[in-house]
PDB file of N, CA and C in Angstrom:
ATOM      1  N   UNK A   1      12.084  31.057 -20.901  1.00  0.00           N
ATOM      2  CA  UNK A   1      11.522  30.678 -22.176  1.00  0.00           C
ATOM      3  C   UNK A   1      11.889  29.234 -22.526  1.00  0.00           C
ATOM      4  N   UNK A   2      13.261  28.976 -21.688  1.00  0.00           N
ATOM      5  CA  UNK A   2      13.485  27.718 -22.377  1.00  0.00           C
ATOM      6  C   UNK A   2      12.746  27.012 -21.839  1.00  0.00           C
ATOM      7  N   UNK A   3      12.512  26.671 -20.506  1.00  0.00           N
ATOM      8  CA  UNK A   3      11.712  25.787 -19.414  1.00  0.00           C
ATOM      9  C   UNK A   3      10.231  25.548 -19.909  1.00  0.00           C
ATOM     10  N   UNK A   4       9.625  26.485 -20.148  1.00  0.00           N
ATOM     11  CA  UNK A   4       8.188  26.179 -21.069  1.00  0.00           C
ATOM     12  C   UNK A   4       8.557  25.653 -22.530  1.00  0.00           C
ATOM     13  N   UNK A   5       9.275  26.189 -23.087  1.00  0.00           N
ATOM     14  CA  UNK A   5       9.792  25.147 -24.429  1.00  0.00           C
ATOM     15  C   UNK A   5       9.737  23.612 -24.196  1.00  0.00           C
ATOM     16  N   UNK A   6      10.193  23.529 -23.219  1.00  0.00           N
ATOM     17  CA  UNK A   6      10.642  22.040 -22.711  1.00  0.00           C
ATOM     18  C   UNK A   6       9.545  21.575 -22.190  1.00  0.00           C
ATOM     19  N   UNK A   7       8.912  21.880 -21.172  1.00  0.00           N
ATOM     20  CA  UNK A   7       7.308  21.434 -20.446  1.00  0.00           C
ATOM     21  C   UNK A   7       6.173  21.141 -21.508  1.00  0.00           C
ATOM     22  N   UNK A   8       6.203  22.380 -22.741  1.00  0.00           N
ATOM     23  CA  UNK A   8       5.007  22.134 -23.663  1.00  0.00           C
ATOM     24  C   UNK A   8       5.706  20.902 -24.802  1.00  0.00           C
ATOM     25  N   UNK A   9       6.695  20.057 -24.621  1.00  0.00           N
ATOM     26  CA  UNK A   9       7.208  19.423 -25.375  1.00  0.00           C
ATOM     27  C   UNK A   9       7.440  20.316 -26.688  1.00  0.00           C
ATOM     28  N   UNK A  10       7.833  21.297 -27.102  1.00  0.00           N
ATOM     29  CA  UNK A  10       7.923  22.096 -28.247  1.00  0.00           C
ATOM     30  C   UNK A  10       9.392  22.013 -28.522  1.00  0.00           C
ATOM     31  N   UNK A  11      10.332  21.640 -27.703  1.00  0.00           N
ATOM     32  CA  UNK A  11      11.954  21.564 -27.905  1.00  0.00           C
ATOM     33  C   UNK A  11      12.307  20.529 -28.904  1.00  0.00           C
ATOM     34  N   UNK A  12      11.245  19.805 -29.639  1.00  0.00           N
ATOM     35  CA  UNK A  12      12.105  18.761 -30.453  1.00  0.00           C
ATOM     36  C   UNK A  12      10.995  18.423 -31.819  1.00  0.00           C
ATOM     37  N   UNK A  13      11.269  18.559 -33.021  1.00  0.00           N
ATOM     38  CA  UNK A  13      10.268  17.880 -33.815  1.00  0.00           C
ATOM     39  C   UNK A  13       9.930  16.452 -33.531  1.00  0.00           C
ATOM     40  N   UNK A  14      11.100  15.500 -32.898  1.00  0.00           N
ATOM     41  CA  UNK A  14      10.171  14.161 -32.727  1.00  0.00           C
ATOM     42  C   UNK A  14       9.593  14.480 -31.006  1.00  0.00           C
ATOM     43  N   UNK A  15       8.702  14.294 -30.960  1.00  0.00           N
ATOM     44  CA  UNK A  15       7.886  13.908 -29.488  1.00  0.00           C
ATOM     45  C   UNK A  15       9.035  12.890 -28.613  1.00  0.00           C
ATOM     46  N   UNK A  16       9.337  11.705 -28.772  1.00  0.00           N
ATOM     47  CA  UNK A  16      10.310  10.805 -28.357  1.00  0.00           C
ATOM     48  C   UNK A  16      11.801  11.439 -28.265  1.00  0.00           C
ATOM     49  N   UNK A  17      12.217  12.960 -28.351  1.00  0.00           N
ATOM     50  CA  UNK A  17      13.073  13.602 -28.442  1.00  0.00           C
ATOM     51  C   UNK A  17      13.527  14.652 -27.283  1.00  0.00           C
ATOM     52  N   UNK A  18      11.998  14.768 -27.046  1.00  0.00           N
ATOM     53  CA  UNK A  18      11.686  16.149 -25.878  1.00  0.00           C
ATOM     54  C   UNK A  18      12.330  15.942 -24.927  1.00  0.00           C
ATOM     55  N   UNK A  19      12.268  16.905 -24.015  1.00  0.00           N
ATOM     56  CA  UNK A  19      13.261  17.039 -22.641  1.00  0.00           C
ATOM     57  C   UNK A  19      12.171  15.878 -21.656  1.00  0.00           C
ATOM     58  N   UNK A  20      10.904  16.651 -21.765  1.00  0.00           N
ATOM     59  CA  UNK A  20       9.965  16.058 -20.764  1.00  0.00           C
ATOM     60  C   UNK A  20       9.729  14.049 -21.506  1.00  0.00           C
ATOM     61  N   UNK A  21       9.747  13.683 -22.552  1.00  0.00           N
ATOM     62  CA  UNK A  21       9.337  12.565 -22.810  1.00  0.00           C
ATOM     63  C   UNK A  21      10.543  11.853 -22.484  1.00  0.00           C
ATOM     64  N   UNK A  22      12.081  11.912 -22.433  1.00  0.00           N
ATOM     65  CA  UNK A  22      13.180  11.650 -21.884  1.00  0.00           C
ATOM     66  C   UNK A  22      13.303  11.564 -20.577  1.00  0.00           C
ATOM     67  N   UNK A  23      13.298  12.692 -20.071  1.00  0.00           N
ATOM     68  CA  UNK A  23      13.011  12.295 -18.636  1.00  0.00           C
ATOM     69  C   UNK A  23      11.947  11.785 -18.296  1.00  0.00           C
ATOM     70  N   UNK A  24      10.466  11.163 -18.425  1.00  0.00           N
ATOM     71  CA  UNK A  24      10.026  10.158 -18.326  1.00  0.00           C
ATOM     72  C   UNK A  24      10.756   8.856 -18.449  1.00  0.00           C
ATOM     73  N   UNK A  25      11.822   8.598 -19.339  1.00  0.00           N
ATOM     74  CA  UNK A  25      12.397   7.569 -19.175  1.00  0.00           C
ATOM     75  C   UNK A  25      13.524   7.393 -18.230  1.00  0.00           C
ATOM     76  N   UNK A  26      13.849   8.140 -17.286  1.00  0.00           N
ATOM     77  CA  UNK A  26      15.122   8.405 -16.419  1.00  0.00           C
ATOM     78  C   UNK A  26      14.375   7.295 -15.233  1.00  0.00           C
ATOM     79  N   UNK A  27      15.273   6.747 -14.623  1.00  0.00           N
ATOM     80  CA  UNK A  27      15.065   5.723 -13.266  1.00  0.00           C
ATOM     81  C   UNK A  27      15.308   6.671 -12.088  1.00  0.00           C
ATOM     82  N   UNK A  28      14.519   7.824 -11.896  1.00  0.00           N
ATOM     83  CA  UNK A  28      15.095   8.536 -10.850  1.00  0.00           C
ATOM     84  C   UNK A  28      13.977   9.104  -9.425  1.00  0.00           C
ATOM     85  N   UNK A  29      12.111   9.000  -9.748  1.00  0.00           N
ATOM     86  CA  UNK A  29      11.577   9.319  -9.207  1.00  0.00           C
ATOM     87  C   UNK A  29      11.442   8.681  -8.486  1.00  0.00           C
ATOM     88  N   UNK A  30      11.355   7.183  -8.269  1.00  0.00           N
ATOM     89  CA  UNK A  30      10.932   6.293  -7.325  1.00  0.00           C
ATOM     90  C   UNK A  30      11.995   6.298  -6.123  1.00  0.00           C
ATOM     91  N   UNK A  31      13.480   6.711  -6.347  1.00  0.00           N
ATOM     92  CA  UNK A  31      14.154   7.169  -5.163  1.00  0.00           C
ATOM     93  C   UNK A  31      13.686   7.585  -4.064  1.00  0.00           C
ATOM     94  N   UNK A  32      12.621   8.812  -4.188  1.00  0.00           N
ATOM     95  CA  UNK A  32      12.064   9.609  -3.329  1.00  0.00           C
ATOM     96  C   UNK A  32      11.344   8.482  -2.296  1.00  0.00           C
ATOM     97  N   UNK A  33      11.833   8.865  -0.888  1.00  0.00           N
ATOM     98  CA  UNK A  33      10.605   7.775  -0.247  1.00  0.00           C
ATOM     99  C   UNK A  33       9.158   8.345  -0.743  1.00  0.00           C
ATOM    100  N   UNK A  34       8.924   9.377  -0.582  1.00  0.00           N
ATOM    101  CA  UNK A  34       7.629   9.870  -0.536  1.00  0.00           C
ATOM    102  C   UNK A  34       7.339  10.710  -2.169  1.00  0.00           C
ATOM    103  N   UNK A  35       6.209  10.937  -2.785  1.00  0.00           N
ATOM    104  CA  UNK A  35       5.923  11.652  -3.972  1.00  0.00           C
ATOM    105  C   UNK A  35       4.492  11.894  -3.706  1.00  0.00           C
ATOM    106  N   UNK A  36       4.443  13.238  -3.754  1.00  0.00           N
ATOM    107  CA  UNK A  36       2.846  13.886  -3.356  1.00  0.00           C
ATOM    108  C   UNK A  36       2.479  14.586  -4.969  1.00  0.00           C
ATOM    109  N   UNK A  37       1.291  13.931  -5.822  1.00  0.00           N
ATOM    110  CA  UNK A  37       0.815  14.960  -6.845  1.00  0.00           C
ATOM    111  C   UNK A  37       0.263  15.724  -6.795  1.00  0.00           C
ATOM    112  N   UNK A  38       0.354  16.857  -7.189  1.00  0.00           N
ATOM    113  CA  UNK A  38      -0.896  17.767  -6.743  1.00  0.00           C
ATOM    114  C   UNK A  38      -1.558  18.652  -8.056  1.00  0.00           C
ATOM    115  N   UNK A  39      -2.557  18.949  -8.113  1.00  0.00           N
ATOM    116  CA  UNK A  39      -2.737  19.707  -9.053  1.00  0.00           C
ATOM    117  C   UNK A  39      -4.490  20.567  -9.149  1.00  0.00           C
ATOM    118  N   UNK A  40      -4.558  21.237 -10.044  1.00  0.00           N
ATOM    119  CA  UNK A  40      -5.554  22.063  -9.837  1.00  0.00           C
ATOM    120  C   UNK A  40      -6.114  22.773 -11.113  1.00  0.00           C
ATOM    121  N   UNK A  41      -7.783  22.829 -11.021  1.00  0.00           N
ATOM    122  CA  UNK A  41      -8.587  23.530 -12.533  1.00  0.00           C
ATOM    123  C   UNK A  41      -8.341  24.683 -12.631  1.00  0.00           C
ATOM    124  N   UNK A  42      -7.606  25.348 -12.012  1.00  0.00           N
ATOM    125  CA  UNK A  42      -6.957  26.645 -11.823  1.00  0.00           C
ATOM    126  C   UNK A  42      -5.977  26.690 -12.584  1.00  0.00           C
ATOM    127  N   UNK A  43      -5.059  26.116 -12.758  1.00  0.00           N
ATOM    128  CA  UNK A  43      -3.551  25.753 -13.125  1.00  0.00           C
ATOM    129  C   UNK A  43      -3.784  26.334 -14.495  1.00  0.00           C
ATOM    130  N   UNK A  44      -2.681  27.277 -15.043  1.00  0.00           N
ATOM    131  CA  UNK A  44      -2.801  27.968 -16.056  1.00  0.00           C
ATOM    132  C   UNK A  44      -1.626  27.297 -17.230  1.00  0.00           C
ATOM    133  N   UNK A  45      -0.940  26.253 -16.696  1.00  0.00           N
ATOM    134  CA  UNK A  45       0.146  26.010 -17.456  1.00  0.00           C
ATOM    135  C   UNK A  45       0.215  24.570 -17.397  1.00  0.00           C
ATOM    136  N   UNK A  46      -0.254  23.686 -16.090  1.00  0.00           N
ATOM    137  CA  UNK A  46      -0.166  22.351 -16.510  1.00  0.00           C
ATOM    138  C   UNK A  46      -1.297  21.756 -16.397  1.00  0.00           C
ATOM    139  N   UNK A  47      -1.919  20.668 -17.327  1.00  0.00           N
ATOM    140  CA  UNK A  47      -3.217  19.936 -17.147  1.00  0.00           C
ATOM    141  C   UNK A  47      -3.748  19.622 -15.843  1.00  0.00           C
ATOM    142  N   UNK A  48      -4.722  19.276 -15.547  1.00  0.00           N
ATOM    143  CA  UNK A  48      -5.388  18.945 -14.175  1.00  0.00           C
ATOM    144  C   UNK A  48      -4.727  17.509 -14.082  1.00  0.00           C
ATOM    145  N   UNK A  49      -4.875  16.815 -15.302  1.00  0.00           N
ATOM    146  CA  UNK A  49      -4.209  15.117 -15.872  1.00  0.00           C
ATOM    147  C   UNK A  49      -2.982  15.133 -15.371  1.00  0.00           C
ATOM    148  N   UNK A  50      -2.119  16.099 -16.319  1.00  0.00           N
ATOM    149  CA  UNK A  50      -0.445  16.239 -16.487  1.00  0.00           C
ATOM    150  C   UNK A  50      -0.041  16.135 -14.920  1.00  0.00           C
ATOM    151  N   UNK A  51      -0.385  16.703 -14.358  1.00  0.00           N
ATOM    152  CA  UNK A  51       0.153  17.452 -12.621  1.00  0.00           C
ATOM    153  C   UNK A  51       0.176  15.982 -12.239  1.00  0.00           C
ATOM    154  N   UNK A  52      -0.830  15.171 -12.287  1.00  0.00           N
ATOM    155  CA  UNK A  52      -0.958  14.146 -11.504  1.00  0.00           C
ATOM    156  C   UNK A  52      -0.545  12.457 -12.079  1.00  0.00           C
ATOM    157  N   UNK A  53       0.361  13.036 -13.047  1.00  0.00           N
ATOM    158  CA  UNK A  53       1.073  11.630 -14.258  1.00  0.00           C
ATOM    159  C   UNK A  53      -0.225  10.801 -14.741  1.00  0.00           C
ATOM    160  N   UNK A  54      -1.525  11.132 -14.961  1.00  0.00           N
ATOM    161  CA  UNK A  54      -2.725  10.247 -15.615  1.00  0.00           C
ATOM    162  C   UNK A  54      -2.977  10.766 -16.797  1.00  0.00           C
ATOM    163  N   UNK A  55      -3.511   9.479 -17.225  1.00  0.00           N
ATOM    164  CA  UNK A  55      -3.802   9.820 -18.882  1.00  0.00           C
ATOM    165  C   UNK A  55      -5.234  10.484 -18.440  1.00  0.00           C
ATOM    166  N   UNK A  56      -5.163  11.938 -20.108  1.00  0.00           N
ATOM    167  CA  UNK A  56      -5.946  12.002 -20.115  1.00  0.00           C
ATOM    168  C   UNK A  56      -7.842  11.285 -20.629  1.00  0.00           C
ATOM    169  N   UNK A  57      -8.249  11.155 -19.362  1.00  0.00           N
ATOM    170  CA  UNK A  57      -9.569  10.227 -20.180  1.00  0.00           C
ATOM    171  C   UNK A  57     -10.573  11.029 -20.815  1.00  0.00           C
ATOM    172  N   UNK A  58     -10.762  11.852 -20.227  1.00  0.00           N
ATOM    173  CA  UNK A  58     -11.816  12.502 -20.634  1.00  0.00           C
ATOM    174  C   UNK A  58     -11.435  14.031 -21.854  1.00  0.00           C
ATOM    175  N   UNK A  59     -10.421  13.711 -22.103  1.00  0.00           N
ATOM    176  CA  UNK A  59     -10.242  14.655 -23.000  1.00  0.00           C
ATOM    177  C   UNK A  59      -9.275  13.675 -24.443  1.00  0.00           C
ATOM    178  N   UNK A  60      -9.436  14.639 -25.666  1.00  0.00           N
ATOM    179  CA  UNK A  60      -8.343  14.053 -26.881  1.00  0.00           C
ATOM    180  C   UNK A  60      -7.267  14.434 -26.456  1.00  0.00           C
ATOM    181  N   UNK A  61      -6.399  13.364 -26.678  1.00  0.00           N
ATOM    182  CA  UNK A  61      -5.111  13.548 -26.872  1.00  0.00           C
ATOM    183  C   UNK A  61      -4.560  14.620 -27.891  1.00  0.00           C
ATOM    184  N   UNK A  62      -3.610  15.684 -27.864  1.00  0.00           N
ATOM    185  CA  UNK A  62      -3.326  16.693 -28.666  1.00  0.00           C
ATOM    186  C   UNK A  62      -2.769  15.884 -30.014  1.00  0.00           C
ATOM    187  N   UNK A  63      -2.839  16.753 -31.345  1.00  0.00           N
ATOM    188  CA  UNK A  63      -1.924  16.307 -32.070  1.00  0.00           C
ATOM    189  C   UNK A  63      -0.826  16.999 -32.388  1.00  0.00           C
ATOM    190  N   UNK A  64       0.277  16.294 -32.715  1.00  0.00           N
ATOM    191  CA  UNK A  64       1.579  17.303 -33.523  1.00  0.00           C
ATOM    192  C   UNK A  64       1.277  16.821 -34.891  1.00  0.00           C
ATOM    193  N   UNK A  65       1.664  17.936 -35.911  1.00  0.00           N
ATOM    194  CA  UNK A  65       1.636  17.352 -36.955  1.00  0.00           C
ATOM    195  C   UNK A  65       0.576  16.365 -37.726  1.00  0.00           C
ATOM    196  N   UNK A  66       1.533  15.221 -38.063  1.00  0.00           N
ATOM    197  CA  UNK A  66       0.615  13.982 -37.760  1.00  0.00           C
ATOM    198  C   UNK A  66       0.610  13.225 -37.147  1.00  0.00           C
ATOM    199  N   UNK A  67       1.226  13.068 -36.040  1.00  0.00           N
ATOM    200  CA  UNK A  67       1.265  12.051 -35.166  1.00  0.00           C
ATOM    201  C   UNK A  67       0.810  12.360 -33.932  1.00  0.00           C
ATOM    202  N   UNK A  68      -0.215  11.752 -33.593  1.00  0.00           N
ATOM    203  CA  UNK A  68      -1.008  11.983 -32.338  1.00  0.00           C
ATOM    204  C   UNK A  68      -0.347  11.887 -31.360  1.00  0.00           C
ATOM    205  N   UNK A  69      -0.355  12.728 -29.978  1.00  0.00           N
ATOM    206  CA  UNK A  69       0.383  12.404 -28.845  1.00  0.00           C
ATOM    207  C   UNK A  69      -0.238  11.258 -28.179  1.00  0.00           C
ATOM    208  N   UNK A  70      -1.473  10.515 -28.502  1.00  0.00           N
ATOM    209  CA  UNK A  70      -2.231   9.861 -27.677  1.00  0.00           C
ATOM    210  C   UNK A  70      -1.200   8.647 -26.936  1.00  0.00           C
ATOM    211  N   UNK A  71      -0.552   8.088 -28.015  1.00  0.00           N
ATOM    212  CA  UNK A  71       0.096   6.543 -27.879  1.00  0.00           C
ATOM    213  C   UNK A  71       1.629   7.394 -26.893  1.00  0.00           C
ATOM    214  N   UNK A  72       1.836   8.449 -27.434  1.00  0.00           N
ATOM    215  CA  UNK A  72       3.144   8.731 -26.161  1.00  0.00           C
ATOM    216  C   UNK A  72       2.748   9.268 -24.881  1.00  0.00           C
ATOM    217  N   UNK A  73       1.516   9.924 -24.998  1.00  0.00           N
ATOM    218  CA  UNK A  73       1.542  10.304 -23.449  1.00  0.00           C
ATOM    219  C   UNK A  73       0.887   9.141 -22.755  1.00  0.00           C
ATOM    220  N   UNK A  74       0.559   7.877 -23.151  1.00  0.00           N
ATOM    221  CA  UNK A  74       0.656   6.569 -22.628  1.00  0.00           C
ATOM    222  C   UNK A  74       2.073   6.135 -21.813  1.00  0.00           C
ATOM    223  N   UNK A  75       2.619   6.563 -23.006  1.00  0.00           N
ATOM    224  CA  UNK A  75       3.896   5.785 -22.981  1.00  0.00           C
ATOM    225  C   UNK A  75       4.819   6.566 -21.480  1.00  0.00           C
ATOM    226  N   UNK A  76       4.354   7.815 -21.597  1.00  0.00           N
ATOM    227  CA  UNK A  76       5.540   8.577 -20.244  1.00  0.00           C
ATOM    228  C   UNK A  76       4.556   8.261 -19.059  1.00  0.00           C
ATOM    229  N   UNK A  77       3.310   8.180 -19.125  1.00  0.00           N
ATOM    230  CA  UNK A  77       2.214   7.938 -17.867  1.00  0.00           C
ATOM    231  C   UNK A  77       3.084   6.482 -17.596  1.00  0.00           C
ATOM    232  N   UNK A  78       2.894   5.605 -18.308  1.00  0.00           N
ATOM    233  CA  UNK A  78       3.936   3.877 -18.477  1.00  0.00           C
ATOM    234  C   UNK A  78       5.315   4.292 -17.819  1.00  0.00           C
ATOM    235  N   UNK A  79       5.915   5.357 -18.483  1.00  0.00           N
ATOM    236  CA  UNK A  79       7.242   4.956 -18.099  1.00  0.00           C
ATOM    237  C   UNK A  79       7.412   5.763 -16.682  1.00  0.00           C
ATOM    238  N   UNK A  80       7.072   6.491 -16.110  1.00  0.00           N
ATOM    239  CA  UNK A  80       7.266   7.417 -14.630  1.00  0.00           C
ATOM    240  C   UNK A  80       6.223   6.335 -13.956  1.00  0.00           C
ATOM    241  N   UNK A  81       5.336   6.118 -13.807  1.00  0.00           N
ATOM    242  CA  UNK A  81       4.373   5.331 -13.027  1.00  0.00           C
ATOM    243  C   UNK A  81       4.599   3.482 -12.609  1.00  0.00           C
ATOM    244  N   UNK A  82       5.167   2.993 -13.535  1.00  0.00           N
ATOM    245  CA  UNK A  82       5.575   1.598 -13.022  1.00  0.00           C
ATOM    246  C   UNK A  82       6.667   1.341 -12.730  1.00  0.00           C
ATOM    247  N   UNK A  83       7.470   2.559 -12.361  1.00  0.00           N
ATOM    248  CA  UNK A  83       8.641   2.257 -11.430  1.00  0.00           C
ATOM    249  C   UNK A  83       8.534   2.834  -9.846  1.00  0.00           C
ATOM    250  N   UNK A  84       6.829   3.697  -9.891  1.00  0.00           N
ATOM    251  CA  UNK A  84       7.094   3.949  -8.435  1.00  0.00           C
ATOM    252  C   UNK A  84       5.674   3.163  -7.386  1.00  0.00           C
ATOM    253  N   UNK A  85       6.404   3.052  -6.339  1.00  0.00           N
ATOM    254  CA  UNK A  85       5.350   2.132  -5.563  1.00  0.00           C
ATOM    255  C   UNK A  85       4.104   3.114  -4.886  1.00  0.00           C
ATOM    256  N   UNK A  86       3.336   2.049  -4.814  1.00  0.00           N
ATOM    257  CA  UNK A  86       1.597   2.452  -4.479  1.00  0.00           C
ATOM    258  C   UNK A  86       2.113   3.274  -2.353  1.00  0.00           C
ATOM    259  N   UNK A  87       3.063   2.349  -1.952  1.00  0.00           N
ATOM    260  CA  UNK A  87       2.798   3.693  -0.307  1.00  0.00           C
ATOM    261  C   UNK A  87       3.728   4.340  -0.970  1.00  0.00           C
ATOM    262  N   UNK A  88       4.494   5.083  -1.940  1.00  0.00           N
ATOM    263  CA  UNK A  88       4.996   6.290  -2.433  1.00  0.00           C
ATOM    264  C   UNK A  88       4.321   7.288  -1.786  1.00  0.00           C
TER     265      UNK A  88
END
């Protein structure tokens, strides 16, 4: 229960608080020589987007509250993605 708490960002009233928007900021993926995304319209729990660290384009960004996730799930696509290299 806790692990989906944490994945659906639901563990924190601020968004910038969450387990998952934090670890977006960790310096730790680009270690990996290699990083394979994978994902699928099947997938019952993570976006077709999410799986593969891209913003979503073709869909709205969710809201909390009042504050739109649009400008943070920029921000974790930003922060996991320009620390890892293109032959990753």
């Amino acid at each position: 229960a806790v692990a989906l708490n944490q994945l659906s960002m639901a563990d924190h009233n601020d968004i910038r608080q969450t387990f998952m928007y934090r670890l977006s900021e960790e310096d730790q993926l680009h270690m990996f020589p290699n990083v394979v995304l994978l994902s699928g319209h099947q997938d019952q729990y993570v976006p077709y987007h999410s799986a593969r660290v891209e913003y979503p384009v073709d869909e709205k960004a969710p809201k909390r509250g009042s504050e739109s996730w649009d400008g943070v799930l920029k921000e974790m696509v930003v922060n996991i993605m320009e620390k890892m290299k293109p032959e990753q």
